[in-house]
PDB file of N, CA and C in Angstrom:
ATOM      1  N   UNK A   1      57.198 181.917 153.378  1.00  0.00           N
ATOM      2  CA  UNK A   1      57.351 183.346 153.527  1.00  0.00           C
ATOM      3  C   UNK A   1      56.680 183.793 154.818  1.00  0.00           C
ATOM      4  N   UNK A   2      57.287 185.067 155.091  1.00  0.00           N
ATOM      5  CA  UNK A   2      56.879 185.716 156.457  1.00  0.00           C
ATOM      6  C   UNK A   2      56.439 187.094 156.310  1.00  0.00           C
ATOM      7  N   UNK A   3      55.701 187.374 156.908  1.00  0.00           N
ATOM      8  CA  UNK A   3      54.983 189.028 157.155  1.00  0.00           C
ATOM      9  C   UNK A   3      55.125 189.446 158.728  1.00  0.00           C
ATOM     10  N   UNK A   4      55.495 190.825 158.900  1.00  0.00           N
ATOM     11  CA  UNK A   4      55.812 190.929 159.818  1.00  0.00           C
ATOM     12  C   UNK A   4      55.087 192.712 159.730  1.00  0.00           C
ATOM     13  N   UNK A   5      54.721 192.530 160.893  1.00  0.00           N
ATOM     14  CA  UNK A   5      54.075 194.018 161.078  1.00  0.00           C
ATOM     15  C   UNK A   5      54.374 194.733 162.640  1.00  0.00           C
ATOM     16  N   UNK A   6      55.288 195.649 162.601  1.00  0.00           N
ATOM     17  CA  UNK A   6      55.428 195.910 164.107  1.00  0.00           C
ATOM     18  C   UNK A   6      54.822 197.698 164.410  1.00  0.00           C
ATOM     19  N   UNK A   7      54.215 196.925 165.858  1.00  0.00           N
ATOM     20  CA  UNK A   7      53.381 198.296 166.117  1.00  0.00           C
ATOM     21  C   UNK A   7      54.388 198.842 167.224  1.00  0.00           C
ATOM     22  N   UNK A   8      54.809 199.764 166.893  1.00  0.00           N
ATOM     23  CA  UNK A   8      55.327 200.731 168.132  1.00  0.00           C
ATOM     24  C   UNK A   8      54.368 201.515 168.927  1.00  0.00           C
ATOM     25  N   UNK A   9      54.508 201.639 169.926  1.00  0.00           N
ATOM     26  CA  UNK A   9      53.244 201.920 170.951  1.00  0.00           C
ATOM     27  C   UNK A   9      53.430 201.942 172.378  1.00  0.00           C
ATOM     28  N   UNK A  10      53.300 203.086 173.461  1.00  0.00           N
ATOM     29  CA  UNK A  10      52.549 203.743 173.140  1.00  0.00           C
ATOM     30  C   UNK A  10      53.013 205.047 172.291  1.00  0.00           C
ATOM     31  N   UNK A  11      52.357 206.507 171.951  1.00  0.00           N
ATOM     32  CA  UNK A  11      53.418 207.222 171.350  1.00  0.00           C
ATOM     33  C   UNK A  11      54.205 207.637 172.216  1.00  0.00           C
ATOM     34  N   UNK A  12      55.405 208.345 171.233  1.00  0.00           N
ATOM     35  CA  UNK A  12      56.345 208.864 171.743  1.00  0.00           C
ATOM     36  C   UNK A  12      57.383 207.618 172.452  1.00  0.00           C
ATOM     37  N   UNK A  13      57.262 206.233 172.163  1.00  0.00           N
ATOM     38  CA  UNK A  13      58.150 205.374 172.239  1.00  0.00           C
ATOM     39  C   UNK A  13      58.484 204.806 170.672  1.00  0.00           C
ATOM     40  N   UNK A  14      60.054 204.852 170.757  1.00  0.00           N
ATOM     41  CA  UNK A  14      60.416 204.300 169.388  1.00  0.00           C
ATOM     42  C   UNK A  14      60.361 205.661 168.308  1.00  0.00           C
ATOM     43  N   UNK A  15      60.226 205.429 167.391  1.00  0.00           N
ATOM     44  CA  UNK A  15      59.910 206.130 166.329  1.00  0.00           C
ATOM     45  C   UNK A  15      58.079 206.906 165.926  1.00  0.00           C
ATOM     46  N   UNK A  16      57.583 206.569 167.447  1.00  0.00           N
ATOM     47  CA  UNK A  16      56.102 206.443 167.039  1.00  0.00           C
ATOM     48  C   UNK A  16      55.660 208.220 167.590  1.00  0.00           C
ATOM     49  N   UNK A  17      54.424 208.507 167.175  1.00  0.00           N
ATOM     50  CA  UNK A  17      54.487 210.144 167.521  1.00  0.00           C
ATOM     51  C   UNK A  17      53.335 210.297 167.283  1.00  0.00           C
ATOM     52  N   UNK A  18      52.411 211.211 168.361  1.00  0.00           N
ATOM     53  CA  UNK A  18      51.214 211.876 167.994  1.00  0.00           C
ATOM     54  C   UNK A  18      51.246 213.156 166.945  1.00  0.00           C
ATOM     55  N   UNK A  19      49.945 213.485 166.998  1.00  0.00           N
ATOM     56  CA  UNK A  19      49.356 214.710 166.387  1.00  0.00           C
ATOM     57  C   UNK A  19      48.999 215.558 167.151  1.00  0.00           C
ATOM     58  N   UNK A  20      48.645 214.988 168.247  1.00  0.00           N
ATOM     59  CA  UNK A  20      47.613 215.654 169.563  1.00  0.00           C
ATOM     60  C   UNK A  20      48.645 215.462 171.158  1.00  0.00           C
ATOM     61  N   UNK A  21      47.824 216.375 171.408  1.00  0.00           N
ATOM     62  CA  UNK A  21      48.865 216.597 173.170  1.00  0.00           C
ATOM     63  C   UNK A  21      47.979 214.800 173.732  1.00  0.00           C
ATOM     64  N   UNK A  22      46.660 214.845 173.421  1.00  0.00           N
ATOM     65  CA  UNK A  22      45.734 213.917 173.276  1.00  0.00           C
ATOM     66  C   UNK A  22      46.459 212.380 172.998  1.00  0.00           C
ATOM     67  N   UNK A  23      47.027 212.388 172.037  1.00  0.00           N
ATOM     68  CA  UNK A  23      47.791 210.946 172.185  1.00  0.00           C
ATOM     69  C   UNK A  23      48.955 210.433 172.410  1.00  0.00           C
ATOM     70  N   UNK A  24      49.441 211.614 173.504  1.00  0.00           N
ATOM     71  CA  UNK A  24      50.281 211.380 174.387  1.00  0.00           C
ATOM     72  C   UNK A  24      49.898 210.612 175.760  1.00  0.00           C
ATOM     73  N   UNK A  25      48.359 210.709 176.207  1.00  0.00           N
ATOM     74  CA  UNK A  25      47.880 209.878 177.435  1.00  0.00           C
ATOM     75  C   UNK A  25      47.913 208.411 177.186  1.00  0.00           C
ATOM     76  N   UNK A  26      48.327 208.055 178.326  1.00  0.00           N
ATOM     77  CA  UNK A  26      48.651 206.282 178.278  1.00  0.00           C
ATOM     78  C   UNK A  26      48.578 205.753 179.190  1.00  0.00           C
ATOM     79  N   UNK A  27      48.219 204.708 179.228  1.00  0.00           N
ATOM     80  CA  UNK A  27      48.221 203.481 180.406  1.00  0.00           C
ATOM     81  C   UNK A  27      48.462 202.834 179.956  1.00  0.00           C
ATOM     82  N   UNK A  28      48.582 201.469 180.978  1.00  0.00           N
ATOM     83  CA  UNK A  28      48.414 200.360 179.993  1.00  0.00           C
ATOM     84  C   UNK A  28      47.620 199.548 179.428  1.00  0.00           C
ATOM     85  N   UNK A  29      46.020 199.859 179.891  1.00  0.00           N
ATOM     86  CA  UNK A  29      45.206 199.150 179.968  1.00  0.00           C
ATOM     87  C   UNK A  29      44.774 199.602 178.625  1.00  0.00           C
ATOM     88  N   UNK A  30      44.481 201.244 178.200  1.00  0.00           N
ATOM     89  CA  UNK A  30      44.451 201.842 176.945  1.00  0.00           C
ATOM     90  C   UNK A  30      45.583 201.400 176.079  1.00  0.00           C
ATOM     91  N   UNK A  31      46.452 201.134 176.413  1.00  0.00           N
ATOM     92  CA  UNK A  31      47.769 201.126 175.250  1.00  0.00           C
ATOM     93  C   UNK A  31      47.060 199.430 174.837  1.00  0.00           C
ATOM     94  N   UNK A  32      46.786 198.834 175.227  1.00  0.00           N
ATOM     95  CA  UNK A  32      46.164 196.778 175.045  1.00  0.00           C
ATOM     96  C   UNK A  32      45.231 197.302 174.664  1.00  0.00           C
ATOM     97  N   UNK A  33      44.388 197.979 174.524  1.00  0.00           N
ATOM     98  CA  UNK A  33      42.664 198.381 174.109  1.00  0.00           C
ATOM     99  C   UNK A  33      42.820 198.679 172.384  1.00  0.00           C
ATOM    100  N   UNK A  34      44.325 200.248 172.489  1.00  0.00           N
ATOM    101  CA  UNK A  34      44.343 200.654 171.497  1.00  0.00           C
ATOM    102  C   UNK A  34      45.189 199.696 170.396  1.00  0.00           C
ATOM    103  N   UNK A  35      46.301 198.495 170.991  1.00  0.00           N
ATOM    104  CA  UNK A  35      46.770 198.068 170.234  1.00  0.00           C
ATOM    105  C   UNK A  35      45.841 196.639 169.659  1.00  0.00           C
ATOM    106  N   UNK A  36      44.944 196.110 170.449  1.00  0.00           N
ATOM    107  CA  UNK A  36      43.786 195.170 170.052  1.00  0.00           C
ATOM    108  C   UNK A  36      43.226 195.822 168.635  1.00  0.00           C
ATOM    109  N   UNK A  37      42.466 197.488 168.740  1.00  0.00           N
ATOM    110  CA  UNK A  37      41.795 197.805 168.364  1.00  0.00           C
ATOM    111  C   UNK A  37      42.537 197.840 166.488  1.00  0.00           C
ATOM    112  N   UNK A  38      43.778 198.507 166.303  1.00  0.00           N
ATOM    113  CA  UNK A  38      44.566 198.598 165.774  1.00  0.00           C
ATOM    114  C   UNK A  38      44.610 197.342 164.569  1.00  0.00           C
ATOM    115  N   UNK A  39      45.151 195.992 165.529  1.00  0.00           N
ATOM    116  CA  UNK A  39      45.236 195.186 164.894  1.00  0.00           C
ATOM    117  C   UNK A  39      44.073 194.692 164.093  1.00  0.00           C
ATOM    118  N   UNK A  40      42.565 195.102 164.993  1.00  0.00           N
ATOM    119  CA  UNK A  40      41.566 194.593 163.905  1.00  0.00           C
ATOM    120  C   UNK A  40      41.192 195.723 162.976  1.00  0.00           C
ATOM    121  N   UNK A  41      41.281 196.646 162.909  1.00  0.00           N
ATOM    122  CA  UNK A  41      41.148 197.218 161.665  1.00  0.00           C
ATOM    123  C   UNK A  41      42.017 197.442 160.547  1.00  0.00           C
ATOM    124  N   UNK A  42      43.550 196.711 161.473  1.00  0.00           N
ATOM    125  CA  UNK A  42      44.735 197.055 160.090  1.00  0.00           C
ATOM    126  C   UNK A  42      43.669 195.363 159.378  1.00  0.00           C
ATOM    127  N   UNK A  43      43.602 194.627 159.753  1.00  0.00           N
ATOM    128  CA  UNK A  43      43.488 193.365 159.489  1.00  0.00           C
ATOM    129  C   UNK A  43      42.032 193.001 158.746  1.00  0.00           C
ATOM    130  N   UNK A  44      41.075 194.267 159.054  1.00  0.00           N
ATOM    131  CA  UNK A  44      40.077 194.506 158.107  1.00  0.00           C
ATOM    132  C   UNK A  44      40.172 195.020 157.025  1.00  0.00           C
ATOM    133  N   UNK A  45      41.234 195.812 156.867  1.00  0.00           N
ATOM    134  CA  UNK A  45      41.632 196.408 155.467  1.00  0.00           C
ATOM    135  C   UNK A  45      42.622 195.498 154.820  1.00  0.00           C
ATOM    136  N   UNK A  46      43.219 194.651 155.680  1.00  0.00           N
ATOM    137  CA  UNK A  46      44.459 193.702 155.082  1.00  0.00           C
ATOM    138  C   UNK A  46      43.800 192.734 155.106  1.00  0.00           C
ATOM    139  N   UNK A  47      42.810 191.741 155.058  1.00  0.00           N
ATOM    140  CA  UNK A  47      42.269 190.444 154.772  1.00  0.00           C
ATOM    141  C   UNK A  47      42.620 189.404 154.441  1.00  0.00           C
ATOM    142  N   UNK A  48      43.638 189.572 153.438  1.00  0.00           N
ATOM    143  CA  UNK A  48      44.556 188.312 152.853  1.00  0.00           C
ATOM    144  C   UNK A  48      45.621 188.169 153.946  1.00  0.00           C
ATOM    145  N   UNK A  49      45.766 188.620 155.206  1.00  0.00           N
ATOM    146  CA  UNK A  49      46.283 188.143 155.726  1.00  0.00           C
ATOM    147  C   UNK A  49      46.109 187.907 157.263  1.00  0.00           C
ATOM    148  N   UNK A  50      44.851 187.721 157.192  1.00  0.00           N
ATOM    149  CA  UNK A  50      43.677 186.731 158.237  1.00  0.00           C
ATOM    150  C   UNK A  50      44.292 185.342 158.471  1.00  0.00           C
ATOM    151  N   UNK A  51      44.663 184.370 156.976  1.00  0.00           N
ATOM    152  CA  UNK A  51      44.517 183.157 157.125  1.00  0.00           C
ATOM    153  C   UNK A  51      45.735 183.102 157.872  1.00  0.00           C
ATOM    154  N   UNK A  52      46.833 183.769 157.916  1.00  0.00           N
ATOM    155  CA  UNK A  52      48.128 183.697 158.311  1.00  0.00           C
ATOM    156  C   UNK A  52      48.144 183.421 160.236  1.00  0.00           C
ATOM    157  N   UNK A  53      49.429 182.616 160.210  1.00  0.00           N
ATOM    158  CA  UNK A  53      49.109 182.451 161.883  1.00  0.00           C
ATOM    159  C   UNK A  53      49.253 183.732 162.674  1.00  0.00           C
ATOM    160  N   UNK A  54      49.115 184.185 163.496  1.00  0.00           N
ATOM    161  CA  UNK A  54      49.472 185.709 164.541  1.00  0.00           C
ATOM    162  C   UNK A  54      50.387 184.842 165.162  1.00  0.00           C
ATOM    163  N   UNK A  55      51.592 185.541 165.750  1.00  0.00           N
ATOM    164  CA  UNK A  55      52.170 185.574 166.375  1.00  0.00           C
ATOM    165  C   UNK A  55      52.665 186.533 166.812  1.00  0.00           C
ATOM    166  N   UNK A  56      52.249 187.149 168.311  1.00  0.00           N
ATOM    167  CA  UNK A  56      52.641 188.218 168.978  1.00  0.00           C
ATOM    168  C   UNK A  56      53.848 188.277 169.777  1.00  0.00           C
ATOM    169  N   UNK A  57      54.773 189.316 169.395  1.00  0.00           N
ATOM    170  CA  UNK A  57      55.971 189.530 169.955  1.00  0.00           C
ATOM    171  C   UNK A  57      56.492 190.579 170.452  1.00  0.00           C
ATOM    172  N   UNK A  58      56.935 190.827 171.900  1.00  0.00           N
ATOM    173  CA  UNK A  58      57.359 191.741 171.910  1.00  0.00           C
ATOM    174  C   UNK A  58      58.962 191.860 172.931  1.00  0.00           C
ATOM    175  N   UNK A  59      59.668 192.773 172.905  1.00  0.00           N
ATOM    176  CA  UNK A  59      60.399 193.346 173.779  1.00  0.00           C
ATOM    177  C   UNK A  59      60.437 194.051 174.829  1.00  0.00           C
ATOM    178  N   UNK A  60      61.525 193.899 175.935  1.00  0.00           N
ATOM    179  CA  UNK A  60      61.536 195.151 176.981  1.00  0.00           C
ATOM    180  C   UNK A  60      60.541 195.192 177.816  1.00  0.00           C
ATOM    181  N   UNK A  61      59.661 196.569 177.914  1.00  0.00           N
ATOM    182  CA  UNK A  61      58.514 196.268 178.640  1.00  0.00           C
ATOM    183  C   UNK A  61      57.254 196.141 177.832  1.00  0.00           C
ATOM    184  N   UNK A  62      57.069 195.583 176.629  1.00  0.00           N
ATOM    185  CA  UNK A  62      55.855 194.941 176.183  1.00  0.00           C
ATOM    186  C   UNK A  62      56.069 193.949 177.429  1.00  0.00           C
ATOM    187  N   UNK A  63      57.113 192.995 178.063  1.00  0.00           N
ATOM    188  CA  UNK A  63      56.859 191.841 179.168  1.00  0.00           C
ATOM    189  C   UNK A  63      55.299 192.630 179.939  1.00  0.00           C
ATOM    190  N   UNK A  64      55.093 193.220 180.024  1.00  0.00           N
ATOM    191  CA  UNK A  64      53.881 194.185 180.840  1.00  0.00           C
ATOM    192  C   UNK A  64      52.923 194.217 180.410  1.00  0.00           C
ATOM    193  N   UNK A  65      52.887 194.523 178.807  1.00  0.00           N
ATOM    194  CA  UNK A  65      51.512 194.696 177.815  1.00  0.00           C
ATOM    195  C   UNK A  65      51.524 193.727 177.203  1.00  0.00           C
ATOM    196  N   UNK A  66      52.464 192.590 176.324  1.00  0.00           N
ATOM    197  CA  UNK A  66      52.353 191.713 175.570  1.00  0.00           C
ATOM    198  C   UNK A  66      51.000 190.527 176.101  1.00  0.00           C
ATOM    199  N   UNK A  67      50.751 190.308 177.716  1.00  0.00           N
ATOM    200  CA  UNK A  67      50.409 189.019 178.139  1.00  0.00           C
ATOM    201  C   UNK A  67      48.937 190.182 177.878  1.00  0.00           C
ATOM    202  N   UNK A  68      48.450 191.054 178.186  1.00  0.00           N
ATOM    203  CA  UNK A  68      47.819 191.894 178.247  1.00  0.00           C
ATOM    204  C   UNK A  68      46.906 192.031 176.447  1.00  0.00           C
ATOM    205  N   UNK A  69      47.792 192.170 175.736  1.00  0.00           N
ATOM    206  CA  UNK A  69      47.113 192.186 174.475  1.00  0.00           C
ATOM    207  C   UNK A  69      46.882 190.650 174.075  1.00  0.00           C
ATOM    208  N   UNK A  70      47.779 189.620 174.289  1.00  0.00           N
ATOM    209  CA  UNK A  70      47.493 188.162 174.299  1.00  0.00           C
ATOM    210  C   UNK A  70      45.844 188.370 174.565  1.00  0.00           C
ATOM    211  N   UNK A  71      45.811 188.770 175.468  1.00  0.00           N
ATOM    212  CA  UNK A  71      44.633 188.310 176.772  1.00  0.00           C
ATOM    213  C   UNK A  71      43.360 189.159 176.185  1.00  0.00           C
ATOM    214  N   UNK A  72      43.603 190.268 175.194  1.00  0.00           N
ATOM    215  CA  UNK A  72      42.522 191.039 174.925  1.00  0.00           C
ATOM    216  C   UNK A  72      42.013 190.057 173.331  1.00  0.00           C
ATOM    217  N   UNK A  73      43.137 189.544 172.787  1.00  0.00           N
ATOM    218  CA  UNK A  73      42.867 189.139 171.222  1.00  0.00           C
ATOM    219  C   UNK A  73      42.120 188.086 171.880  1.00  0.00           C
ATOM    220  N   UNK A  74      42.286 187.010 172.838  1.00  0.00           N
ATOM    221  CA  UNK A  74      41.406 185.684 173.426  1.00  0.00           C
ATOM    222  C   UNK A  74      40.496 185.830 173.507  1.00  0.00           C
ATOM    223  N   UNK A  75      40.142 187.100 174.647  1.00  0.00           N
ATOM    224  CA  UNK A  75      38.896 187.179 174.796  1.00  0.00           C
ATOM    225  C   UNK A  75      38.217 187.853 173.755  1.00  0.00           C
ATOM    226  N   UNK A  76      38.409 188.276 172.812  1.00  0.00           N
ATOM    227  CA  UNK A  76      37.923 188.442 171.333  1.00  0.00           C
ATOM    228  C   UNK A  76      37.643 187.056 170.534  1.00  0.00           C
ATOM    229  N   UNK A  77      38.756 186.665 170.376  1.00  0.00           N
ATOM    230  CA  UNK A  77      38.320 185.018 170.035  1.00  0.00           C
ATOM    231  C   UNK A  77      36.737 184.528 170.906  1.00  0.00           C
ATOM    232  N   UNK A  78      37.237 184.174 172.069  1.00  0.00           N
ATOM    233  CA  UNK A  78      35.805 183.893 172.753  1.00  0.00           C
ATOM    234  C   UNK A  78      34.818 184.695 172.837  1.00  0.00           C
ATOM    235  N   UNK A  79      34.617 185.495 172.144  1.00  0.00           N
ATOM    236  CA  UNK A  79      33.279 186.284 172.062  1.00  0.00           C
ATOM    237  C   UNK A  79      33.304 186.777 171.033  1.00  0.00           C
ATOM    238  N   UNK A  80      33.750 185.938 170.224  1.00  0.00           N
ATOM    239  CA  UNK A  80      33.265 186.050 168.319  1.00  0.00           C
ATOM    240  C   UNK A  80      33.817 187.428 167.883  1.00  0.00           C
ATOM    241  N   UNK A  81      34.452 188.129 168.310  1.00  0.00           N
ATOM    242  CA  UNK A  81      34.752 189.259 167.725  1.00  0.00           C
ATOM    243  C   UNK A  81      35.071 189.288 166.232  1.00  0.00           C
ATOM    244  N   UNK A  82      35.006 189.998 165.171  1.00  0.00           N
ATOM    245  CA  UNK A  82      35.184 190.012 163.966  1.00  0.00           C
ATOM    246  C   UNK A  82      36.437 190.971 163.909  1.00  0.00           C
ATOM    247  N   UNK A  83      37.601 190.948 162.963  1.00  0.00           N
ATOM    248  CA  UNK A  83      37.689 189.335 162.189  1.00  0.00           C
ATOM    249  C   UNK A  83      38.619 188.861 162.951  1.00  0.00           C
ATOM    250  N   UNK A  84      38.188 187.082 162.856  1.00  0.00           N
ATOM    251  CA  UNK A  84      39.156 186.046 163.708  1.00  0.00           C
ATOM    252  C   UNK A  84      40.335 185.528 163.691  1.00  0.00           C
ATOM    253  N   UNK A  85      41.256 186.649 164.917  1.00  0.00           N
ATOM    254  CA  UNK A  85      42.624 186.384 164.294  1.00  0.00           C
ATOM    255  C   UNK A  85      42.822 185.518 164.580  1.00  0.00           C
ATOM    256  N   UNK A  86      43.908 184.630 163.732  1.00  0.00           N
ATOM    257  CA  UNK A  86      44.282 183.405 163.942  1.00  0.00           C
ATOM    258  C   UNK A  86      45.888 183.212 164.800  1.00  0.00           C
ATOM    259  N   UNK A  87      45.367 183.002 165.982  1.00  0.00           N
ATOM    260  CA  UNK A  87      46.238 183.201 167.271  1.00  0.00           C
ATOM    261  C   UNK A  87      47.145 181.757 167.620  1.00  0.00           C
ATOM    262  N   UNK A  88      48.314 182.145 167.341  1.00  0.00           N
ATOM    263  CA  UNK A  88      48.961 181.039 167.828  1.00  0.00           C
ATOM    264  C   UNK A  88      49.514 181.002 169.082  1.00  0.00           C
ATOM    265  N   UNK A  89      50.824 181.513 169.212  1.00  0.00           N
ATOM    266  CA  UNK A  89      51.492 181.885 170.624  1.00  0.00           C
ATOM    267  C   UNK A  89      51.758 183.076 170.782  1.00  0.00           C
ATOM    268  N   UNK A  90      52.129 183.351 172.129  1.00  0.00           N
ATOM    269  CA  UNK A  90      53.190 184.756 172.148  1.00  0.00           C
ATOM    270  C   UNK A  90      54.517 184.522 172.829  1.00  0.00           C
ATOM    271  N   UNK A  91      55.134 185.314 172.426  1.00  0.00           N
ATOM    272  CA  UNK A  91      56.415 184.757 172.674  1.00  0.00           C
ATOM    273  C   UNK A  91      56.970 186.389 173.349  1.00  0.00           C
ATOM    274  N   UNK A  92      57.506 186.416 174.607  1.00  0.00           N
ATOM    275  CA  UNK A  92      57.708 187.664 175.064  1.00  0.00           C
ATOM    276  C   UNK A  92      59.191 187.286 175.916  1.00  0.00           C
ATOM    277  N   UNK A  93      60.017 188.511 175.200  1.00  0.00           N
ATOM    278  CA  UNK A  93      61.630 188.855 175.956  1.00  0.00           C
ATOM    279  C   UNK A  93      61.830 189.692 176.812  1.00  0.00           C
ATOM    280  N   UNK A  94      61.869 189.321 178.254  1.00  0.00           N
ATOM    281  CA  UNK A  94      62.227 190.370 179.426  1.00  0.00           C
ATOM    282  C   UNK A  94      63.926 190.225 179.576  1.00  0.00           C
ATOM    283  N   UNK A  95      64.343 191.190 180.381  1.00  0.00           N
ATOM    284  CA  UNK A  95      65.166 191.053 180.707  1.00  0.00           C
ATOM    285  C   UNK A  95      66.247 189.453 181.080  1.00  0.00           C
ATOM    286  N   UNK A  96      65.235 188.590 181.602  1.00  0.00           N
ATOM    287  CA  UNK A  96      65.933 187.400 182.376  1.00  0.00           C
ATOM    288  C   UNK A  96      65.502 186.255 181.744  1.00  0.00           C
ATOM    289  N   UNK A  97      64.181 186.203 180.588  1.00  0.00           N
ATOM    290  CA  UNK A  97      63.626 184.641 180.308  1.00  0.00           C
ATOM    291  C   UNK A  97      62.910 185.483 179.189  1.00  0.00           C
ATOM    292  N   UNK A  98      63.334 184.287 177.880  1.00  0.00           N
ATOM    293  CA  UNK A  98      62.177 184.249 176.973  1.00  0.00           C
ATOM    294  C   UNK A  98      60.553 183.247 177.327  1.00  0.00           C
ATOM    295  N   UNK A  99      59.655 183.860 177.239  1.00  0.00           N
ATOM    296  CA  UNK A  99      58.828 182.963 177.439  1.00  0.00           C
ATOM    297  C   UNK A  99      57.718 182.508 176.368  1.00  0.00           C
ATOM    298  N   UNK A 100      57.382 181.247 176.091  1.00  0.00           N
ATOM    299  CA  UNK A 100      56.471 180.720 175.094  1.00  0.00           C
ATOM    300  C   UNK A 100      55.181 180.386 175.630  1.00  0.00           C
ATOM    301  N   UNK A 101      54.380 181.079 175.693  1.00  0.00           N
ATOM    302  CA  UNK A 101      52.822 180.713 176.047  1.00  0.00           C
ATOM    303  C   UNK A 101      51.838 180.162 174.945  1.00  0.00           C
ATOM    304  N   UNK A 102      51.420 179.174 174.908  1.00  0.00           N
ATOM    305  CA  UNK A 102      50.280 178.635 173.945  1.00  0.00           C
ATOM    306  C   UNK A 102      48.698 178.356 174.615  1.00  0.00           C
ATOM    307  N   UNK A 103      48.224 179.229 174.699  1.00  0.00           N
ATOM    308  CA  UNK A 103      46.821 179.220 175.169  1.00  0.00           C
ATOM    309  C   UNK A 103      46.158 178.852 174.976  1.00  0.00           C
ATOM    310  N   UNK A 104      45.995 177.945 173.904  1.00  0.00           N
ATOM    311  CA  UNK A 104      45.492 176.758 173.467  1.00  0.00           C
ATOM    312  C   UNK A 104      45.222 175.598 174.503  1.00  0.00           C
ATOM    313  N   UNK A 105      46.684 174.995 174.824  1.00  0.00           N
ATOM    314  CA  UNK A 105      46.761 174.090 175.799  1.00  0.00           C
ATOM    315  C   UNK A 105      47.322 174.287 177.032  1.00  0.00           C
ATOM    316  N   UNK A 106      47.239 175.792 177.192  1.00  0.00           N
ATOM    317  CA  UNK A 106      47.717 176.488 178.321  1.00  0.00           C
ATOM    318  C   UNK A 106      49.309 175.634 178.971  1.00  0.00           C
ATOM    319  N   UNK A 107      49.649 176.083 177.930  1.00  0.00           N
ATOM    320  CA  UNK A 107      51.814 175.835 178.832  1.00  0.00           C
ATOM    321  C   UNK A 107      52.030 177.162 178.495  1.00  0.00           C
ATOM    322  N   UNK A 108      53.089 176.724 179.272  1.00  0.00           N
ATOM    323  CA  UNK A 108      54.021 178.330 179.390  1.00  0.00           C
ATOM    324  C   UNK A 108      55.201 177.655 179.691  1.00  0.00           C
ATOM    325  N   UNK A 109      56.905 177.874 178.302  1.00  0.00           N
ATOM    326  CA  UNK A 109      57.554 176.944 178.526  1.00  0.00           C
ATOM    327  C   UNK A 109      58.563 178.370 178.687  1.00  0.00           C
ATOM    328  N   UNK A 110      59.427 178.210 179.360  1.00  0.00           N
ATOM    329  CA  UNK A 110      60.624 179.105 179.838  1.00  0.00           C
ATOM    330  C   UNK A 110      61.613 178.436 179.104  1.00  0.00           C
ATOM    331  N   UNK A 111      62.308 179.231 178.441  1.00  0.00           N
ATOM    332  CA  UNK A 111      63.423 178.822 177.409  1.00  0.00           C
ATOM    333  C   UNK A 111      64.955 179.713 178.323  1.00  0.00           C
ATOM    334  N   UNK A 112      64.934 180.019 179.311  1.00  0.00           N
ATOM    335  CA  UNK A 112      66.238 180.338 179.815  1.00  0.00           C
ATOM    336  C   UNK A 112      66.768 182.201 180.212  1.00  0.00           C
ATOM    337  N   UNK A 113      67.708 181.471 180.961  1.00  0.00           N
ATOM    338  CA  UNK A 113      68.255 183.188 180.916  1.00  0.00           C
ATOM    339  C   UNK A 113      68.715 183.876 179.957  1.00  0.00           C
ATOM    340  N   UNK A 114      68.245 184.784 179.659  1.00  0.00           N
ATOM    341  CA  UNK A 114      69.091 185.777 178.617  1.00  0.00           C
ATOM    342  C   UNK A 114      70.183 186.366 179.368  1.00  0.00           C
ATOM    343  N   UNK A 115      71.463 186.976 178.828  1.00  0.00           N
ATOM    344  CA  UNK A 115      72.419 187.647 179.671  1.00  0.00           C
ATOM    345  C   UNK A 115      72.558 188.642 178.263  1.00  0.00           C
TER     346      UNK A 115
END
């Protein structure tokens, strides 16, 4: 079985929507901060599904933020952050190439053109 949890982000993309004129401001550096932040507290209230592998995915221009939140959950890993997601790959769809990064053993395998 599979669990799947998708964060739309930032607001006002997708179906996603503030409360505040306030969480309409975005970057991208905040949008990886807030979606890091996100994931560890959905994941503090969801616990039973810690042991499960992560796998981060995204579309479009996540290609921009996806390597970006990769890069924020790692360096959480490496500095003990609580709780320890269990990070496998990310797998991100741009326009021209799916790409598979495992940071583990640092590859990055290009699976082709999309058309």
């Amino acid at each position: 079985s599979a669990n799947i949890l998708f964060i739309d982000q930032p607001a006002d993309i997708g179906y996603s929507y503030s409360n505040t004129l306030k969480g309409y401001i975005s970057n991208d550096t905040l949008s990886t901060r807030l979606c890091y932040d996100f994931l560890k507290k959905w994941l503090i209230k969801h616990p039973q599904y810690l042991k499960n592998p992560l796998f981060i995915v995204g579309e479009s221009y996540s290609g921009i933020t996806l390597p970006l939140i990769v890069n924020e959950v790692y360096k959480g890993l490496e500095a003990g952050d609580k709780p320890m997601l269990n990070m496998k790959v990310q797998l991100q769809k741009t326009q021209y190439f799916v790409v598979l990064s495992n940071r583990t053993n640092h590859m990055t395998i290009v699976l082709g053109a999309l058309r």
